[in-house]
N, C-alpha and C. Protein backbone atom coordinates (compact mmCIF):
# COMPACT_ATOMS: atom_id res chain seq x y z
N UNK A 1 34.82 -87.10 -103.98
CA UNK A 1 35.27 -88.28 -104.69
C UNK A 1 35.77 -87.84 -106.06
N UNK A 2 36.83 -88.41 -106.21
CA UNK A 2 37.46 -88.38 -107.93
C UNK A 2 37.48 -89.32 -108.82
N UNK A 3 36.69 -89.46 -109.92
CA UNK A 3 36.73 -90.52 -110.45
C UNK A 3 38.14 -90.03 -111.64
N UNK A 4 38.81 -91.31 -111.21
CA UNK A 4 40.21 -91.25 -112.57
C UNK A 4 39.94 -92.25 -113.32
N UNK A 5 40.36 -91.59 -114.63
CA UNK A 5 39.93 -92.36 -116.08
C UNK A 5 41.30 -92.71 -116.61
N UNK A 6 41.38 -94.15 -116.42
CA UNK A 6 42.96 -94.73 -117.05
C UNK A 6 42.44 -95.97 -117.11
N UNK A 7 42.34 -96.04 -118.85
CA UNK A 7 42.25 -97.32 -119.70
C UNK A 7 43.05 -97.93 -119.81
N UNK A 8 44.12 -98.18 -119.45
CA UNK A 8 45.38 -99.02 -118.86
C UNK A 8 45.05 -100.22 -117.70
N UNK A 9 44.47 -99.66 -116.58
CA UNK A 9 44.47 -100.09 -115.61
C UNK A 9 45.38 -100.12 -114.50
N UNK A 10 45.06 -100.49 -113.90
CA UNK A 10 46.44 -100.55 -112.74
C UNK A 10 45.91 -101.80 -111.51
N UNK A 11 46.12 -102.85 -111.40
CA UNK A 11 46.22 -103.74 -110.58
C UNK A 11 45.97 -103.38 -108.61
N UNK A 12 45.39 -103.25 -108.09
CA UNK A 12 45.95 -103.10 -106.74
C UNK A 12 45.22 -104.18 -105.97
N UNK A 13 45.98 -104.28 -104.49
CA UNK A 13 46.40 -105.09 -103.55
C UNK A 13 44.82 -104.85 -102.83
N UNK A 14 44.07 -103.55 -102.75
CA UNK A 14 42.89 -103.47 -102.09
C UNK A 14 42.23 -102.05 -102.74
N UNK A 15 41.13 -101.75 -102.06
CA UNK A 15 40.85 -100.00 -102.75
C UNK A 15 41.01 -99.28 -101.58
N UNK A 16 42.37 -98.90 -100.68
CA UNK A 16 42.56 -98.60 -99.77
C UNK A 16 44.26 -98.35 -99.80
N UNK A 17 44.78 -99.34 -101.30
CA UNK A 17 46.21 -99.39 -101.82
C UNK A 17 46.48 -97.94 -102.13
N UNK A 18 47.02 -97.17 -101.61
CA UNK A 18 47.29 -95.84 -102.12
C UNK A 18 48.64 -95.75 -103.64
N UNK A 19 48.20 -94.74 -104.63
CA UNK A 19 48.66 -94.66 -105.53
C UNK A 19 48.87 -93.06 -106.42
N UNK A 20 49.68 -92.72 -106.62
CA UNK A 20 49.99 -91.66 -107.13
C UNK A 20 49.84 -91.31 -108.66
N UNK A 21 48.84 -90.46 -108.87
CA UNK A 21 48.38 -90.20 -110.17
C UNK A 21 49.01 -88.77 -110.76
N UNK A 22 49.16 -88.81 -112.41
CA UNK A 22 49.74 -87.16 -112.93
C UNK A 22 48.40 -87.52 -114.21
N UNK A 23 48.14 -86.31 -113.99
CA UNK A 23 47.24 -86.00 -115.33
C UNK A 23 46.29 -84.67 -115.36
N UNK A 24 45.26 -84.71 -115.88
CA UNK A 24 44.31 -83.27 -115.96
C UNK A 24 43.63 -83.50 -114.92
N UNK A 25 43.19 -82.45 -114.15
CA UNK A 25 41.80 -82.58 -113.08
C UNK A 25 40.57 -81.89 -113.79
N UNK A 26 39.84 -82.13 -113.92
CA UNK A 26 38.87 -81.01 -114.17
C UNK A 26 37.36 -81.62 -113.10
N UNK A 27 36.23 -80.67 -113.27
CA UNK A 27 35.16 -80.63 -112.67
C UNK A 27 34.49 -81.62 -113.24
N UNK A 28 33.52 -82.13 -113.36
CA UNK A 28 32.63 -82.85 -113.96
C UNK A 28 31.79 -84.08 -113.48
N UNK A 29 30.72 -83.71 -113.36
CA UNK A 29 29.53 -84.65 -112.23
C UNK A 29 29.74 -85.96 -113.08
N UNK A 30 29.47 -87.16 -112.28
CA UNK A 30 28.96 -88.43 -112.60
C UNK A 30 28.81 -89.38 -112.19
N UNK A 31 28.39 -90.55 -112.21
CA UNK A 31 27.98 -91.77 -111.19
C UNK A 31 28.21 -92.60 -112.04
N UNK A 32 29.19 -93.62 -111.44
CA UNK A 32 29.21 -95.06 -111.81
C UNK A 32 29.18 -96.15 -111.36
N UNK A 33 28.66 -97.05 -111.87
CA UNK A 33 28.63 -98.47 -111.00
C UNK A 33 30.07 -99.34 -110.58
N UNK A 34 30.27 -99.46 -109.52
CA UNK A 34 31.85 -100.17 -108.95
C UNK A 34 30.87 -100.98 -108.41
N UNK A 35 31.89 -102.06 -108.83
CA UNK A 35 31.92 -103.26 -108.40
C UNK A 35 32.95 -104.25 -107.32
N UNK A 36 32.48 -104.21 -106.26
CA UNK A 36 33.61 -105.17 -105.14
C UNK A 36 33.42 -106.13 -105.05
N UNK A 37 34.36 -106.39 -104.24
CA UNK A 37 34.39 -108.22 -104.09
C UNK A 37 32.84 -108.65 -103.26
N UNK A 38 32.10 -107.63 -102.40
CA UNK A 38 31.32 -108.27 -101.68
C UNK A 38 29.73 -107.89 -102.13
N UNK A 39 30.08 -107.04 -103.91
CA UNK A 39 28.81 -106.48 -104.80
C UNK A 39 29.06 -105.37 -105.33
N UNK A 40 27.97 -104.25 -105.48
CA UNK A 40 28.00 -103.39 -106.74
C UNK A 40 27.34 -102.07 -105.79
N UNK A 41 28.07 -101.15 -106.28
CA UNK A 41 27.25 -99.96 -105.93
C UNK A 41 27.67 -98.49 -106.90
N UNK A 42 26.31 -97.71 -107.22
CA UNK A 42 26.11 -96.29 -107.40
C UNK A 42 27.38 -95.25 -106.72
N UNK A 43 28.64 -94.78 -107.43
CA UNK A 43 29.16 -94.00 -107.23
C UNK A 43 29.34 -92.60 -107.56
N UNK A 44 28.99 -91.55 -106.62
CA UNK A 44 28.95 -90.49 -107.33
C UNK A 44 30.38 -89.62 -107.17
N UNK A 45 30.49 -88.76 -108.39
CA UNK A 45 31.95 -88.19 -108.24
C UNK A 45 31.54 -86.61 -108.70
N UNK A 46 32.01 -85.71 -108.66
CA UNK A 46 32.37 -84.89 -109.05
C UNK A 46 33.60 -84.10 -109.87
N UNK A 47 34.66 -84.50 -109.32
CA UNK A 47 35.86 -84.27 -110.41
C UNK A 47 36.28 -85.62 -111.17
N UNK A 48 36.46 -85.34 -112.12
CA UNK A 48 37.38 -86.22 -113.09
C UNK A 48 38.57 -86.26 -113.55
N UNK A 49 39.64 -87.22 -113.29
CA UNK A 49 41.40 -86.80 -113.68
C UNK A 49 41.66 -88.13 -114.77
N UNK A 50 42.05 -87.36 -115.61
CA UNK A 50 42.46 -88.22 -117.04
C UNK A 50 43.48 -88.39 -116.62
N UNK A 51 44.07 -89.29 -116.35
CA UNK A 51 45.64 -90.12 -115.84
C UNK A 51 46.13 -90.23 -116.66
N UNK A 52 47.19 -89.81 -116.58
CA UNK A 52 48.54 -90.16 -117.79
C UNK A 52 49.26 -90.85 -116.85
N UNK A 53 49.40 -91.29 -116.17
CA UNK A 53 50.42 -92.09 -115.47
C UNK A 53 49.78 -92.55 -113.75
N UNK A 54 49.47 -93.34 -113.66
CA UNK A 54 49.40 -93.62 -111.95
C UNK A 54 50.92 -95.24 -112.06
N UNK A 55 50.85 -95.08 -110.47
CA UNK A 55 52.33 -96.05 -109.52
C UNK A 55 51.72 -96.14 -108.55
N UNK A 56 52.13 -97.18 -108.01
CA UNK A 56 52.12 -97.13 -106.77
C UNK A 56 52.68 -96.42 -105.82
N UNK A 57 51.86 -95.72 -104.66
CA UNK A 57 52.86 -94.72 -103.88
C UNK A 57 54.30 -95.38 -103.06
N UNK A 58 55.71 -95.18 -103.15
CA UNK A 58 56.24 -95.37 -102.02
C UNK A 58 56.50 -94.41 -101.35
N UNK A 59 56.39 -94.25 -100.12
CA UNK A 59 56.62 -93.38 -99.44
C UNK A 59 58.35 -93.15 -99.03
């Protein structure tokens, strides 16, 4: 799992909406709480990508 860090945001259609990100990758453990439409859960990640830019993918 990758957690991406973009204080912007980005809107999507579902969490299944695929989207194309540019930015840093690096390593770095952590868990956060996400929240869905049907409740909340403990996410754990290991890499982290500082987004400078995500889109939506078109293929």
């Amino acid at each position: 799992m990758v957690l991406v860090d973009y204080p912007e945001g980005i809107e999507l259609v579902s969490l299944s909406t695929p989207v194309w990100v540019s930015g840093h990758l690096y390593a770095e453990e952590s868990i956060e709480n996400v929240s869905y439409a049907d409740g909340a859960s403990n996410v754990e990640s290991v890499y982290t990508l500082t987004a400078s830019e995500v889109e939506l993918y078109q293929p």
